[in-house]
N, C-alpha and C. Protein backbone atom coordinates (compact mmCIF):
# COMPACT_ATOMS: atom_id res chain seq x y z
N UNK A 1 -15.44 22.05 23.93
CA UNK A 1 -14.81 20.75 23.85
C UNK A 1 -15.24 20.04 22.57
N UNK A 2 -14.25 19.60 21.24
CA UNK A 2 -14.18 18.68 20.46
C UNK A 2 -14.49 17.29 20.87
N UNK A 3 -15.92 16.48 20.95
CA UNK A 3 -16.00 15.03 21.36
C UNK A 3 -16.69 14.24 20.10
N UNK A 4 -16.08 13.67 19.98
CA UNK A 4 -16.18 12.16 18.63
C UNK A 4 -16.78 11.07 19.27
N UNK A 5 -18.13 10.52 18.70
CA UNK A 5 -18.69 9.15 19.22
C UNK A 5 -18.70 8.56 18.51
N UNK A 6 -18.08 7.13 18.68
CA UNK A 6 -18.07 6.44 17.34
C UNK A 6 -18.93 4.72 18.44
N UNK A 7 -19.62 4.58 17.18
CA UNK A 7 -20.29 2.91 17.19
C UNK A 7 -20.15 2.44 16.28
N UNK A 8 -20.43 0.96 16.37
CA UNK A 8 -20.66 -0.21 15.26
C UNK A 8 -19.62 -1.15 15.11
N UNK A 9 -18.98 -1.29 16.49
CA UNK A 9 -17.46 -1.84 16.08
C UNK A 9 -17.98 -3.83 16.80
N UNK A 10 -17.79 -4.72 16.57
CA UNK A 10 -18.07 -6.18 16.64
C UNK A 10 -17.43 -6.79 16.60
N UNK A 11 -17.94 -8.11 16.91
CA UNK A 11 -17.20 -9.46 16.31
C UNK A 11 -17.63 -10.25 15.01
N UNK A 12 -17.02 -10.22 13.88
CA UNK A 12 -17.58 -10.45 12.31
C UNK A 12 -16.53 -11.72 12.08
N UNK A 13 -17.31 -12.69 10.90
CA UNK A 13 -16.55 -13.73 11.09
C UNK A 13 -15.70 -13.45 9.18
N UNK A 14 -14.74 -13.48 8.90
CA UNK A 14 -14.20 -13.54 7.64
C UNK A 14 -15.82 -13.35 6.60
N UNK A 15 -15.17 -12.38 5.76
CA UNK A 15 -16.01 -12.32 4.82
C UNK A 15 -17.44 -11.36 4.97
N UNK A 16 -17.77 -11.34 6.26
CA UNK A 16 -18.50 -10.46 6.93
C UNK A 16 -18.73 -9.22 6.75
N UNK A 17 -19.75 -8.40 7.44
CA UNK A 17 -19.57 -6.63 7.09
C UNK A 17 -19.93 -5.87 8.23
N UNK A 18 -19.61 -4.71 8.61
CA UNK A 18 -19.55 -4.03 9.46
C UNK A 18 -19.87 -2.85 9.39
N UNK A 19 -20.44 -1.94 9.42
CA UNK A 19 -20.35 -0.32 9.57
C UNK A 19 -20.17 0.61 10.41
N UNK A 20 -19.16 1.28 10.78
CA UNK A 20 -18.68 2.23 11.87
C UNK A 20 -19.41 3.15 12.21
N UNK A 21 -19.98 4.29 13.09
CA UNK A 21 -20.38 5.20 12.81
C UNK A 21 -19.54 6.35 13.92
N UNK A 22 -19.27 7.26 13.52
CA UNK A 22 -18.87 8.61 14.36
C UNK A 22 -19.53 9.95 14.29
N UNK A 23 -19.78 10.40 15.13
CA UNK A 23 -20.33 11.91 15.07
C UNK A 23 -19.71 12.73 16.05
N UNK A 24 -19.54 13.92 15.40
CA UNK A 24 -18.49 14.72 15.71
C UNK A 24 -19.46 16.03 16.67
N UNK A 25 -19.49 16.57 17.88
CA UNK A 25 -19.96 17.54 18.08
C UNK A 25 -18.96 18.81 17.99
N UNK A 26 -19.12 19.23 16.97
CA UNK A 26 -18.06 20.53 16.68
C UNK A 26 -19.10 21.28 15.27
N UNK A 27 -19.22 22.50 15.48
CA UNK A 27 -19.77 23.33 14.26
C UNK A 27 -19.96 22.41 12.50
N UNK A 28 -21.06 23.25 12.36
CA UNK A 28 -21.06 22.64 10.96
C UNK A 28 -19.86 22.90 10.15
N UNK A 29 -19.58 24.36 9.98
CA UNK A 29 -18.41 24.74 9.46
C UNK A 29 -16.85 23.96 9.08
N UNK A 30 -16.74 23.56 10.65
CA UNK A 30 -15.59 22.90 11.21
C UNK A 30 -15.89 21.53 10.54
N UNK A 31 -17.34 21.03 10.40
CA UNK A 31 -16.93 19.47 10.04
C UNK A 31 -17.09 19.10 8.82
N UNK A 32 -17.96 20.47 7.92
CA UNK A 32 -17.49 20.96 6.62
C UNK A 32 -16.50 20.95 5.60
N UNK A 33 -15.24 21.81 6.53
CA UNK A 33 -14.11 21.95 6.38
C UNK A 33 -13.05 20.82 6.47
N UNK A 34 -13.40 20.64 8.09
CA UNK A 34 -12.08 18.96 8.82
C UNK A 34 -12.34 18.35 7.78
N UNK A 35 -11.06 17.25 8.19
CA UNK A 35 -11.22 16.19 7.32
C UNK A 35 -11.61 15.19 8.55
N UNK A 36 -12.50 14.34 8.01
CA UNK A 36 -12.62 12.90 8.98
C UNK A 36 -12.03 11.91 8.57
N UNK A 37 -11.54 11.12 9.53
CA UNK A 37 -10.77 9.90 9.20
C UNK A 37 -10.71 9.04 10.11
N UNK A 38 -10.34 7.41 9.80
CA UNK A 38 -10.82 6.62 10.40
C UNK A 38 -9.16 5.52 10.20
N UNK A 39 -8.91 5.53 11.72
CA UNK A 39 -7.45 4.82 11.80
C UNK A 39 -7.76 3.35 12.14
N UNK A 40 -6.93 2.73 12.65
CA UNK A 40 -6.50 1.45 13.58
C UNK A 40 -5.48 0.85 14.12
N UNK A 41 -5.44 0.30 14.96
CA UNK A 41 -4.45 -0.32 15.64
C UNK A 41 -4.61 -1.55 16.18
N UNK A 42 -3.77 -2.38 15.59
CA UNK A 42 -3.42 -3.62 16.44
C UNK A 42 -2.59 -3.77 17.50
N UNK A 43 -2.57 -4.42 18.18
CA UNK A 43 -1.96 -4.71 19.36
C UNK A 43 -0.15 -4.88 18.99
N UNK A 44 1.03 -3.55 19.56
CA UNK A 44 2.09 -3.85 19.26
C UNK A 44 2.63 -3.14 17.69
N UNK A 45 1.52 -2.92 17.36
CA UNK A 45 1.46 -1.97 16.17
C UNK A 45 1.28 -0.63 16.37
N UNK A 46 1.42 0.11 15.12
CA UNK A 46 1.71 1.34 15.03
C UNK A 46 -0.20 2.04 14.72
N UNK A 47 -0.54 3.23 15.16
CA UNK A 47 -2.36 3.95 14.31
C UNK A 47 -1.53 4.30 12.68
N UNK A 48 -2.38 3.03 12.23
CA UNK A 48 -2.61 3.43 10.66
C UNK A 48 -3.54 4.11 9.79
N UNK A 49 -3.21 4.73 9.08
CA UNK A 49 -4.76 5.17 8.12
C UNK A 49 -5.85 4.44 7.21
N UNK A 50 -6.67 4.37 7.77
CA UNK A 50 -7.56 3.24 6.88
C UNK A 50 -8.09 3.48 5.63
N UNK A 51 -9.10 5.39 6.20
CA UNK A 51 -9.74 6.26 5.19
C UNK A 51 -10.07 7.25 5.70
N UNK A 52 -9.57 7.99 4.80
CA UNK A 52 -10.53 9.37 5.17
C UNK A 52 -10.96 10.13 4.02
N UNK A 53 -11.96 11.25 4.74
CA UNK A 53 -12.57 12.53 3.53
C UNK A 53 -12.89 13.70 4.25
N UNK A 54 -12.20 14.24 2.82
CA UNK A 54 -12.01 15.46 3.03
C UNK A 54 -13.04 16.55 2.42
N UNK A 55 -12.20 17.70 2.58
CA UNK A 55 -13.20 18.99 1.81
C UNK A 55 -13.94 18.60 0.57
N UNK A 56 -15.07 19.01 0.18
CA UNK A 56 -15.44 18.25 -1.01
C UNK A 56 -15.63 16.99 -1.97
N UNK A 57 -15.65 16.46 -0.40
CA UNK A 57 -16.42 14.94 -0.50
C UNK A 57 -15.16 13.94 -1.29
N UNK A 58 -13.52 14.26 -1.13
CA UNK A 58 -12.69 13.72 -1.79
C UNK A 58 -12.28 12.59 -0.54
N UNK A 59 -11.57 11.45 -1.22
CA UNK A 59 -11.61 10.26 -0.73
C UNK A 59 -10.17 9.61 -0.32
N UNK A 60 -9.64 9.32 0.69
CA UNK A 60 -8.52 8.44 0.36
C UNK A 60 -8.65 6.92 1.35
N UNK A 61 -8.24 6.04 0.62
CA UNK A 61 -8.03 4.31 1.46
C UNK A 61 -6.77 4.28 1.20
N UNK A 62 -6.39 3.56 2.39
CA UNK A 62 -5.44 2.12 2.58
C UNK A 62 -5.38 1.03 1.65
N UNK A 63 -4.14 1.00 0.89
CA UNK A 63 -4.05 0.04 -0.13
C UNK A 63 -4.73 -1.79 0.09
N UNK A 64 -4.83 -1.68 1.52
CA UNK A 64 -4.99 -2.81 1.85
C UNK A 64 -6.77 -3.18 2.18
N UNK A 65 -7.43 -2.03 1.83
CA UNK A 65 -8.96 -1.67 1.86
C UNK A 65 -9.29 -1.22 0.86
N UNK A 66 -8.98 -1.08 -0.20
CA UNK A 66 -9.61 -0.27 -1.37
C UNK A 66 -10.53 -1.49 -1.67
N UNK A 67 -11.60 -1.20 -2.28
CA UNK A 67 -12.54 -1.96 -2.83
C UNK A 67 -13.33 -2.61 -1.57
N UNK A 68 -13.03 -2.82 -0.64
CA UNK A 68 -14.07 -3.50 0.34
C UNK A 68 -14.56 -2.45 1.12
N UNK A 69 -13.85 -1.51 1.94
CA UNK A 69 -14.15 -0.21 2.69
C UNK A 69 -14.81 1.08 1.61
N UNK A 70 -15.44 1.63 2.52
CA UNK A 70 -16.50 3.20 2.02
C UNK A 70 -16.35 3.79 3.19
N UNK A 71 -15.97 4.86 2.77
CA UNK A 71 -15.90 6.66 3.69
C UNK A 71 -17.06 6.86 3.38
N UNK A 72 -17.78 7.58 4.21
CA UNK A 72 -18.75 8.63 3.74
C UNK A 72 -19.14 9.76 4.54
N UNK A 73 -19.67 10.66 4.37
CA UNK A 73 -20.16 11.80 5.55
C UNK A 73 -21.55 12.48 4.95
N UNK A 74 -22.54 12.37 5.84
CA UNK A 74 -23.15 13.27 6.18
C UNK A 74 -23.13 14.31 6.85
N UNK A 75 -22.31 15.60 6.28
CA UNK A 75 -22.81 17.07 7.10
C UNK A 75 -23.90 17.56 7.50
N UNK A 76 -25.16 17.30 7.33
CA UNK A 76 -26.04 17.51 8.01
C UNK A 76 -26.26 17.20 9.34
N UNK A 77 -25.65 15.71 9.87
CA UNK A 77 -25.73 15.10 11.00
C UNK A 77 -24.58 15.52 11.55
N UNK A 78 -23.40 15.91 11.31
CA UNK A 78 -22.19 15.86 11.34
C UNK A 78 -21.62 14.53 11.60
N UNK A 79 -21.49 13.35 10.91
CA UNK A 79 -21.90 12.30 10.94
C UNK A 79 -20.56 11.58 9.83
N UNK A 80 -19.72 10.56 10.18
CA UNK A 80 -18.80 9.67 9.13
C UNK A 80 -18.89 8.79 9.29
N UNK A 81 -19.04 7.99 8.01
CA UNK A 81 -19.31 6.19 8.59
C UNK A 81 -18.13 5.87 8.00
N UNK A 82 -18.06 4.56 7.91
CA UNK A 82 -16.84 3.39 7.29
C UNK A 82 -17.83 2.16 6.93
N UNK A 83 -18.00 1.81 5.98
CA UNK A 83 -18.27 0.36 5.80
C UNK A 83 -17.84 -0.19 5.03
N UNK A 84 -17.88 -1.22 5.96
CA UNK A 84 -16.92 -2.32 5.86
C UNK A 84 -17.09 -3.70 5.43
N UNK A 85 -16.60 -4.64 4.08
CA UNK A 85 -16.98 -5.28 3.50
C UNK A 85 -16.00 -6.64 3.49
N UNK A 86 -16.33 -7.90 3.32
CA UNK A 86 -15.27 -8.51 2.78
C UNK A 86 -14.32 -8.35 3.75
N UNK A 87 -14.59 -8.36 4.67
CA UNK A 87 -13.92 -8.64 6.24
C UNK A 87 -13.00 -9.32 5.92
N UNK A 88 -11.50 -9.65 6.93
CA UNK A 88 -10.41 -9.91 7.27
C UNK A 88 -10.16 -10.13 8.33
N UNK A 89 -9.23 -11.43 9.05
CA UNK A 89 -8.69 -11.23 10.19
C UNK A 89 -7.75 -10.09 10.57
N UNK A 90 -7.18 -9.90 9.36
CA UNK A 90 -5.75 -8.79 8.92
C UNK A 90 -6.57 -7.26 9.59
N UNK A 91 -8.29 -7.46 9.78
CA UNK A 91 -8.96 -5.91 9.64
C UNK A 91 -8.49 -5.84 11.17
N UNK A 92 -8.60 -7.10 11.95
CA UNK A 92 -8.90 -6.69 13.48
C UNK A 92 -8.26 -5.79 13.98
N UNK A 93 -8.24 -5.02 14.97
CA UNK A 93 -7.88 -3.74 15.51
C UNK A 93 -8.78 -2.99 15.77
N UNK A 94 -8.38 -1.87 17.12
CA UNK A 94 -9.34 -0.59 17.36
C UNK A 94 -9.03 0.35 16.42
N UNK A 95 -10.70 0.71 15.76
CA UNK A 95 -10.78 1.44 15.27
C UNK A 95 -11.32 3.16 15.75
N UNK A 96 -10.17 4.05 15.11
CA UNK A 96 -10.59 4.78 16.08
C UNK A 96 -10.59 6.05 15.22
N UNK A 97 -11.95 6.96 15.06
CA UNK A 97 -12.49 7.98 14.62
C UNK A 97 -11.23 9.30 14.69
N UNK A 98 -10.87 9.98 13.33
CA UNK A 98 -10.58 11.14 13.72
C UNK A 98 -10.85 12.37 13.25
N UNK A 99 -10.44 13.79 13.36
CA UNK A 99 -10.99 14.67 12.96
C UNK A 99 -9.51 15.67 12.63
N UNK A 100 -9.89 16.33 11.75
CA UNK A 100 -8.31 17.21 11.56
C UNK A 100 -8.67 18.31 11.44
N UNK A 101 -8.55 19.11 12.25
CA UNK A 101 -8.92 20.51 11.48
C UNK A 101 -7.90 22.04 12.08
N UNK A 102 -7.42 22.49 11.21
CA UNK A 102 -6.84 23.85 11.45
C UNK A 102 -5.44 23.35 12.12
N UNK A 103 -4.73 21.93 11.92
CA UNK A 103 -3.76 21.44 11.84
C UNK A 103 -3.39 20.70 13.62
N UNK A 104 -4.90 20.75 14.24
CA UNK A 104 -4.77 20.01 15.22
C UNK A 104 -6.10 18.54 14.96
N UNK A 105 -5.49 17.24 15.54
CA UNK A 105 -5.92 15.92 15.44
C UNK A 105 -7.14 15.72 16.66
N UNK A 106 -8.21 15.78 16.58
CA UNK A 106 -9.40 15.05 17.55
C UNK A 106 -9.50 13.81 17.62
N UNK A 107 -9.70 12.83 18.61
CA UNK A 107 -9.82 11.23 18.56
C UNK A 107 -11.30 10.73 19.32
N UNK A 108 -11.84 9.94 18.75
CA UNK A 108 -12.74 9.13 19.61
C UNK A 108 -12.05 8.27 20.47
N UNK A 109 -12.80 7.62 21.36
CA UNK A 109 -12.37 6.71 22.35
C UNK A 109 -11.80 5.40 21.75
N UNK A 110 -12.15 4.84 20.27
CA UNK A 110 -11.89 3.80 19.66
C UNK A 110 -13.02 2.99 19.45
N UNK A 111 -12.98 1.57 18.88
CA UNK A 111 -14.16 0.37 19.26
C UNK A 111 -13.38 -0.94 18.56
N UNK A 112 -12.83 -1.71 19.12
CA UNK A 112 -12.92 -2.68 18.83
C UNK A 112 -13.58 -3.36 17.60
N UNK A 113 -12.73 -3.65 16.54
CA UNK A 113 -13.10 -4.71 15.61
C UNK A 113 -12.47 -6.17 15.07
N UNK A 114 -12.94 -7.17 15.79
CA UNK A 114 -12.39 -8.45 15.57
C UNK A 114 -13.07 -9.45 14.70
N UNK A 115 -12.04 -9.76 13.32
CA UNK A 115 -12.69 -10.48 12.28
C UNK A 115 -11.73 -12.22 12.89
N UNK A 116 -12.80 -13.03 13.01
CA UNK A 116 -12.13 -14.03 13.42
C UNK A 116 -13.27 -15.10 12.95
N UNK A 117 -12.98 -16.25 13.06
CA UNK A 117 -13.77 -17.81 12.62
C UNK A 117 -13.83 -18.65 13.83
């Protein structure tokens, strides 16, 4: 069984910071290889892509996160964070951990992140 734990999800007030964390129990290989990525959803909305990374430590954001958000991974831990900077009400939504590998999608349970005043 593929299981994703993700923490660090809050209540941050504008301007605020946050850091996600997920860990993946699946082979080193596999989390080597996968790509990790980190979606969201608002309520009534569609799972968008926030960020993810891939093979060789390559990077992609959401036009609407570049410069405040960071991907990162530790393979040793099998381990992806998100942090999160320069908070938004626009950020709120569950955020929810994923994993891609060999052309099937893994999900964490989600966590809640609400940027509000």
């Amino acid at each position: 069984q593929v299981q994703l734990v993700e923490s660090g999800g809050g209540l941050v007030q504008p301007g605020g910071s946050l850091r996600l964390s997920c860990t993946a129990s699946v082979s080193g290989g596999i989390f080597t290889i996968g790509t990790m990525g980190w979606y969201r959803q608002a309520p009534g909305k569609q799972r968008d892509l926030v960020a993810r990374i891939m093979r060789f430590g390559i990077t992609d954001y959401a036009d609407s996160v570049k410069g405040r958000f960071t991907v990162s991974r530790d393979n040793a831990k099998n381990t992806v964070y998100l942090q999160m900077n320069s908070l938004k009400p626009e950020d709120t939504a569950v955020y929810y951990c994923n994993l891609r590998y060999s052309g099937f999608d893994y999900w964490g349970q989600g966590t809640q992140v609400t940027v509000s005043s």
